[in-house]
N, C-alpha and C. Protein backbone atom coordinates (compact mmCIF):
# COMPACT_ATOMS: atom_id res chain seq x y z
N UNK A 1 3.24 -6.65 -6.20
CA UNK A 1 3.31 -8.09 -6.17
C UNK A 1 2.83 -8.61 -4.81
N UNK A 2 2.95 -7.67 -3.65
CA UNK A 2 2.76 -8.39 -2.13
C UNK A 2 1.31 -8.23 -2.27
N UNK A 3 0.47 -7.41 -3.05
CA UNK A 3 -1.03 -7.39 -2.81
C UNK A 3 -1.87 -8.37 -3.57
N UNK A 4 -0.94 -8.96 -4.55
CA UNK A 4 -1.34 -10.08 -5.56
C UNK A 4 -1.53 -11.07 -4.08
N UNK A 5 -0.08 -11.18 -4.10
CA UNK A 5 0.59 -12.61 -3.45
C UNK A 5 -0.41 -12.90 -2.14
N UNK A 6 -1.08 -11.18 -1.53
CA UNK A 6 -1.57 -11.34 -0.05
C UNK A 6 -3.30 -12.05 -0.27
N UNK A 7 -3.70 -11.45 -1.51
CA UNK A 7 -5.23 -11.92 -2.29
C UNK A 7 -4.63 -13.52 -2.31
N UNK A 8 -4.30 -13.88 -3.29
CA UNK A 8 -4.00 -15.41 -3.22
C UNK A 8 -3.86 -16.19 -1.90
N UNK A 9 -2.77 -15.83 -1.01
CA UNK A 9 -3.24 -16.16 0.23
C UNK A 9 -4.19 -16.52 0.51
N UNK A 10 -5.14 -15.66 1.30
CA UNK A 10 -6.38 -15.20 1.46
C UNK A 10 -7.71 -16.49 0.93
N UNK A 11 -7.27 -16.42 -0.24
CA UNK A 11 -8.11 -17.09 -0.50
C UNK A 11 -7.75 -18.55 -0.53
N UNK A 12 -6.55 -19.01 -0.53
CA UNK A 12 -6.09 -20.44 -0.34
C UNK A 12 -6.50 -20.68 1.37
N UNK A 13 -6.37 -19.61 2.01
CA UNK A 13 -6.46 -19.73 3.00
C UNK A 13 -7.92 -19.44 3.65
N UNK A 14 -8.78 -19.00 3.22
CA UNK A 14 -10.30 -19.00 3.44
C UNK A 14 -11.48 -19.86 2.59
N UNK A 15 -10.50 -19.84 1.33
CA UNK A 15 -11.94 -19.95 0.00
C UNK A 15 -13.36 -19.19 0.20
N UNK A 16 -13.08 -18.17 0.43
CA UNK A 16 -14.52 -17.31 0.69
C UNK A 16 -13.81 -16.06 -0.05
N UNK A 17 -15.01 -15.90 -1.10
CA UNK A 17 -14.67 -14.65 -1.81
C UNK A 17 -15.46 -13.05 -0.72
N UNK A 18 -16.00 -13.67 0.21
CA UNK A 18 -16.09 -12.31 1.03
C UNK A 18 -14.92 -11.55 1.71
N UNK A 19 -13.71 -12.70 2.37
CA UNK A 19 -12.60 -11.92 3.02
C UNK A 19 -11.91 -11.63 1.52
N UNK A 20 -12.06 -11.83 0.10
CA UNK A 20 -10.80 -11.04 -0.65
C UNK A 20 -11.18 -10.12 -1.26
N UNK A 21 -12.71 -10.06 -1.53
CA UNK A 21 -13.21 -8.42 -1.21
C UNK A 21 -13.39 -7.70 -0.40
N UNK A 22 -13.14 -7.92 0.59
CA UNK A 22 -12.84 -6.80 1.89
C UNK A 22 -11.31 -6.40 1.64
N UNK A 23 -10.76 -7.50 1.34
CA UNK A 23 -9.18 -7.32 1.04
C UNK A 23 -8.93 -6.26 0.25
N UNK A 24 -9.82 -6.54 -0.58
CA UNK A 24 -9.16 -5.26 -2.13
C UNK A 24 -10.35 -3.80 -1.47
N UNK A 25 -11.40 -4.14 -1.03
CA UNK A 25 -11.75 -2.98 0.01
C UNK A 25 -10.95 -2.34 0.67
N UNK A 26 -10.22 -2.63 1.79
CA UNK A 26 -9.37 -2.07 2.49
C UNK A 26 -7.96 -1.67 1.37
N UNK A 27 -7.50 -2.34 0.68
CA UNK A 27 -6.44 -1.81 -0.72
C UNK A 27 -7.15 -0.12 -1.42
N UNK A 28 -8.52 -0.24 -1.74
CA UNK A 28 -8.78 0.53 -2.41
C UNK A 28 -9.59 2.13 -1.67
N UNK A 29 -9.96 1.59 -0.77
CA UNK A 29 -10.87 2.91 0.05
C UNK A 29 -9.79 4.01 0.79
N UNK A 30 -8.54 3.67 1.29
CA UNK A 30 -7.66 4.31 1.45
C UNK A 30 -7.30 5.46 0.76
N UNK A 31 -6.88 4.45 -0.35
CA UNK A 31 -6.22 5.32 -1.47
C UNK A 31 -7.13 6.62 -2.23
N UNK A 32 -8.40 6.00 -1.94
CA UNK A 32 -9.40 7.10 -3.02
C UNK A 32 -9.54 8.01 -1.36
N UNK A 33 -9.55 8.38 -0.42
CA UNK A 33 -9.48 9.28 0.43
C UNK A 33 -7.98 10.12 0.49
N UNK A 34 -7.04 9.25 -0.09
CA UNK A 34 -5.86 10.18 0.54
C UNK A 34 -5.87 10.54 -0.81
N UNK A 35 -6.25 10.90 -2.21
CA UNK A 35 -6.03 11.35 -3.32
C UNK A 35 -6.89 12.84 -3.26
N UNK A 36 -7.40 13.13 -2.23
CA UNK A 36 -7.97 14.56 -1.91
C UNK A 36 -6.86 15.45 -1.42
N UNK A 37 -5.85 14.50 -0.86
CA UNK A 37 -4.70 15.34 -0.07
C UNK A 37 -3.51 15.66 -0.64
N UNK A 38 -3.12 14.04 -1.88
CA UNK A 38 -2.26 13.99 -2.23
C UNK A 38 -1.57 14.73 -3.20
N UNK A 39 -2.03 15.71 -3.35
CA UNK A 39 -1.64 16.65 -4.50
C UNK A 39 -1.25 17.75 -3.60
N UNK A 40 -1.28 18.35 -2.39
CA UNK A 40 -1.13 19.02 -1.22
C UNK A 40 0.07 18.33 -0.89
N UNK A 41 0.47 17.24 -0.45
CA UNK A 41 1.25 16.76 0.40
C UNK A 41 2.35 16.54 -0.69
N UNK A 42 2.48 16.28 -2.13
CA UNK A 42 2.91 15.92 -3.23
C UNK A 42 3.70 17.26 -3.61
N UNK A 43 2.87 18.29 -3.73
CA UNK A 43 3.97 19.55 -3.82
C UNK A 43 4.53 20.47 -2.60
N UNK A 44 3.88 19.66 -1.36
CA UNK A 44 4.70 20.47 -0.63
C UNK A 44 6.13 19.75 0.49
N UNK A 45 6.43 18.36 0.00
CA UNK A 45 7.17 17.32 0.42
C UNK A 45 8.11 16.96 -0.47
N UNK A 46 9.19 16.90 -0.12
CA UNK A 46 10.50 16.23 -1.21
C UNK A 46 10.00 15.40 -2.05
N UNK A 47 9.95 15.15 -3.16
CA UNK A 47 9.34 14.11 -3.74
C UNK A 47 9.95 12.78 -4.18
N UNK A 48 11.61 13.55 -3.76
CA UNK A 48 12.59 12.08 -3.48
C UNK A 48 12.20 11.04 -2.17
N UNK A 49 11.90 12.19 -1.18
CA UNK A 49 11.81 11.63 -0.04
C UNK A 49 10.11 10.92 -0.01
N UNK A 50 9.06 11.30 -0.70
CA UNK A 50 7.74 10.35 -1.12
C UNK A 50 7.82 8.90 -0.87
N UNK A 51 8.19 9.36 -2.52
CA UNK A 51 9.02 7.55 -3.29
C UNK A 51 9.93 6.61 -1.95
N UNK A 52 10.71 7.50 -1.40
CA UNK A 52 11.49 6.55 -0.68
C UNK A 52 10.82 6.00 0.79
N UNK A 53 9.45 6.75 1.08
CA UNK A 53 8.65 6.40 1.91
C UNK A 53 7.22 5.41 1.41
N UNK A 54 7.24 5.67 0.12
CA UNK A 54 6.65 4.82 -0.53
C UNK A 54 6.81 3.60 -0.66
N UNK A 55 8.33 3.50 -0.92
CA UNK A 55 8.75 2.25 -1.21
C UNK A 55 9.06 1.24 0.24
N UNK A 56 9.21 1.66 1.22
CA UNK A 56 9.34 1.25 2.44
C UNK A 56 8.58 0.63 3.07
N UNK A 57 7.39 1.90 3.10
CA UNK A 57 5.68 1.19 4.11
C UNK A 57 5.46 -0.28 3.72
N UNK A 58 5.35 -0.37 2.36
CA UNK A 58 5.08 -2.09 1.88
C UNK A 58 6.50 -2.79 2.15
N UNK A 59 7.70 -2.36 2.00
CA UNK A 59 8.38 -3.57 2.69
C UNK A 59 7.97 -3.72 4.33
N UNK A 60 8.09 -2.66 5.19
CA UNK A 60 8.34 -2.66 6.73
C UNK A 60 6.64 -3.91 6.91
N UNK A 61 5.92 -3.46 6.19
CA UNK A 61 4.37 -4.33 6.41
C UNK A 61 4.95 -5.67 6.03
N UNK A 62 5.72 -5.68 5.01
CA UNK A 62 5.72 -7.20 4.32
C UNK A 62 6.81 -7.71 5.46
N UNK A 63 7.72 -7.26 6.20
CA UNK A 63 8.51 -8.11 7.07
C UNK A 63 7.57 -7.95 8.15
N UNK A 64 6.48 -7.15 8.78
CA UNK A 64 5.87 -7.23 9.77
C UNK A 64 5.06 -8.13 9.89
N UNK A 65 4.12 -8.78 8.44
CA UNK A 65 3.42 -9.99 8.31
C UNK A 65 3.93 -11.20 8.41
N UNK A 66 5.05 -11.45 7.56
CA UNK A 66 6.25 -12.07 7.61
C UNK A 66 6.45 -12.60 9.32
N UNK A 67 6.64 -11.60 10.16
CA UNK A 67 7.51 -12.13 11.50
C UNK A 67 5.65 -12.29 12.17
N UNK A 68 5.08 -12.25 12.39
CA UNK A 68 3.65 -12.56 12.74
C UNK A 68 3.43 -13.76 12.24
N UNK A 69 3.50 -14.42 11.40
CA UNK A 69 3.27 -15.36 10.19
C UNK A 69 3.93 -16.38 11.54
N UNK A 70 5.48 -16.36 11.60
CA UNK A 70 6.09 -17.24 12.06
C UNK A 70 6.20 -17.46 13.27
N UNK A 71 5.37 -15.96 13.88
CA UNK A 71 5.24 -16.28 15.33
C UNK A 71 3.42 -16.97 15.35
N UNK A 72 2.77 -17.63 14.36
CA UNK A 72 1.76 -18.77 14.49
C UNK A 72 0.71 -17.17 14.82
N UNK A 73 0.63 -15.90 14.93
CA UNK A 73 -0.55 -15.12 15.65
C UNK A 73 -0.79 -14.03 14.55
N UNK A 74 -1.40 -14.63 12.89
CA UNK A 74 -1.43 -13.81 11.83
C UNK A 74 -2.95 -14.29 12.01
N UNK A 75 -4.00 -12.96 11.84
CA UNK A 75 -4.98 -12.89 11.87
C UNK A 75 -5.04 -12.16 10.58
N UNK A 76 -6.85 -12.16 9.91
CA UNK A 76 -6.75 -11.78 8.84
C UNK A 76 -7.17 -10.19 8.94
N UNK A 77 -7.18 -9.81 10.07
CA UNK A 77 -7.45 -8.47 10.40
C UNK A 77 -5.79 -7.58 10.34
N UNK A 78 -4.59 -8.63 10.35
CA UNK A 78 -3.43 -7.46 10.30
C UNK A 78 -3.14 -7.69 8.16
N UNK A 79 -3.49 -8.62 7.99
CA UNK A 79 -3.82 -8.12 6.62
C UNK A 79 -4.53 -7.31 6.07
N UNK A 80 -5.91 -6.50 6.78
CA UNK A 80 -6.79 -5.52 6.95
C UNK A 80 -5.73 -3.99 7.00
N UNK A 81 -5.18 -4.29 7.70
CA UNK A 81 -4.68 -3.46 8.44
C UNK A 81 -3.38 -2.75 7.54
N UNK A 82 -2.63 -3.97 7.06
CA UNK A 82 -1.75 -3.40 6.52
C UNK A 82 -1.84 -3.37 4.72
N UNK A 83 -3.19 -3.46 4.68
CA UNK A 83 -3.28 -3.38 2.92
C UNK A 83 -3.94 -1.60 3.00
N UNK A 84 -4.47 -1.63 3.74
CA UNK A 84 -4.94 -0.14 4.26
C UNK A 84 -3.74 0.83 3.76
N UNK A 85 -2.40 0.41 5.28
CA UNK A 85 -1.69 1.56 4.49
C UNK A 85 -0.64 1.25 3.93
N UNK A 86 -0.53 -0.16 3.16
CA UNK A 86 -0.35 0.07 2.06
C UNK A 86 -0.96 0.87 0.64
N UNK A 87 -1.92 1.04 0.80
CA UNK A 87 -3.11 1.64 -0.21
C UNK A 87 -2.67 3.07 -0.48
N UNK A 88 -2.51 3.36 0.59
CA UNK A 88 -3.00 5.12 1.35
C UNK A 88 -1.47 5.57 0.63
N UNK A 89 -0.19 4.30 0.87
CA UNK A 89 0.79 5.52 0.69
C UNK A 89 1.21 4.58 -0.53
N UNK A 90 0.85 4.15 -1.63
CA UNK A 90 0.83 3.34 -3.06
C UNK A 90 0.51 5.03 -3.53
N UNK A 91 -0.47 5.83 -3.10
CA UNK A 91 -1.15 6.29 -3.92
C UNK A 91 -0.31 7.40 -3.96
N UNK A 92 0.59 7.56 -2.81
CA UNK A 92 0.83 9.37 -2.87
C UNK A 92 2.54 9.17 -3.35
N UNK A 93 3.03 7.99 -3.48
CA UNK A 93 3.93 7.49 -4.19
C UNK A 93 3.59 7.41 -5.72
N UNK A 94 2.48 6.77 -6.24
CA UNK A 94 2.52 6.78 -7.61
C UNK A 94 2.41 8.66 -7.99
N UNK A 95 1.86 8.90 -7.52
CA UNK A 95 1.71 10.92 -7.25
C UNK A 95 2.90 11.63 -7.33
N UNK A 96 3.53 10.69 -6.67
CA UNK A 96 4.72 12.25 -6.90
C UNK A 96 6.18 11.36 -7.73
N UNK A 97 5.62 9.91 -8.22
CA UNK A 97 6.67 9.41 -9.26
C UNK A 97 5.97 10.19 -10.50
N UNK A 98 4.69 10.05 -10.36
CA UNK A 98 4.41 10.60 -12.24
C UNK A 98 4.65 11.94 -12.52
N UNK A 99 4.63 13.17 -11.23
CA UNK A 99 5.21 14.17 -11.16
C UNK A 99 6.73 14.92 -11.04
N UNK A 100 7.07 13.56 -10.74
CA UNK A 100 8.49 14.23 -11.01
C UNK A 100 9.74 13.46 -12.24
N UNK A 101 8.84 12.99 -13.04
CA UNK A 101 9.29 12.13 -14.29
C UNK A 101 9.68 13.62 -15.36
N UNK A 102 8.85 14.93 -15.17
CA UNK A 102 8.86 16.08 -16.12
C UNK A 102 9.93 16.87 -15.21
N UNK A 103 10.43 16.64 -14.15
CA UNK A 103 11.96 17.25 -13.63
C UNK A 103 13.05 17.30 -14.17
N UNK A 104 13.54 16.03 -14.44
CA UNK A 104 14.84 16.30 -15.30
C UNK A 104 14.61 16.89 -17.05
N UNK A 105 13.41 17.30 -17.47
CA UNK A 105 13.67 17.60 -18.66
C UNK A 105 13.76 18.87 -19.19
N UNK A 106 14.60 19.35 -19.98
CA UNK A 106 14.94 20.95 -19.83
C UNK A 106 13.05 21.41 -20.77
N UNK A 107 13.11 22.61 -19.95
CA UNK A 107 12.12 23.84 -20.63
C UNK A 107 12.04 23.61 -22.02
């Protein structure tokens, strides 16, 4: 929802469809690089502990934009910045949720 909400932004706030394709650029180029790794890092990492790093990076970014926002010094480069790794760790989170959905089920 924060990558919806950050595109909409973006564009209320530019009307130039060049910064909200860079936007979903930086969302998407991440993720297709760390999916070389993520199957490495996926079985050899708690996969409780993934998810729960997964789920974090996008809050800790979303209060980091958040307190930037209100200190008036939000550039559209820390939205760059933090859709990046948001991207990077979306991906190795959805990775080791769809892998460990076949854990609890007996043999």
């Amino acid at each position: 929802m924060t990558k919806f909400a950050i595109k909409l932004w973006t564009w209320a706030l530019t009307d130039q469809v060049t910064t909200l394709a860079v936007i979903t650029f930086f969302l998407l180029i991440p993720s297709i690089f760390i999916t070389l790794l993520s199957g490495l890092i996926v079985d050899r990492v708690s996969r409780k502990l993934l998810i729960i790093i997964g789920d974090s990076v996008p809050a800790i970014s979303t209060i980091f934009i958040c307190y930037i926002y209100l200190n008036n010094q939000l550039d559209i480069w820390y939205l760059y910045l933090t859709g990046a790794v948001n991207g990077a760790f979306s991906e190795i989170q959805s990775l080791a949720y769809s892998t460990s959905i076949s854990t609890p089920v007996p043999k």
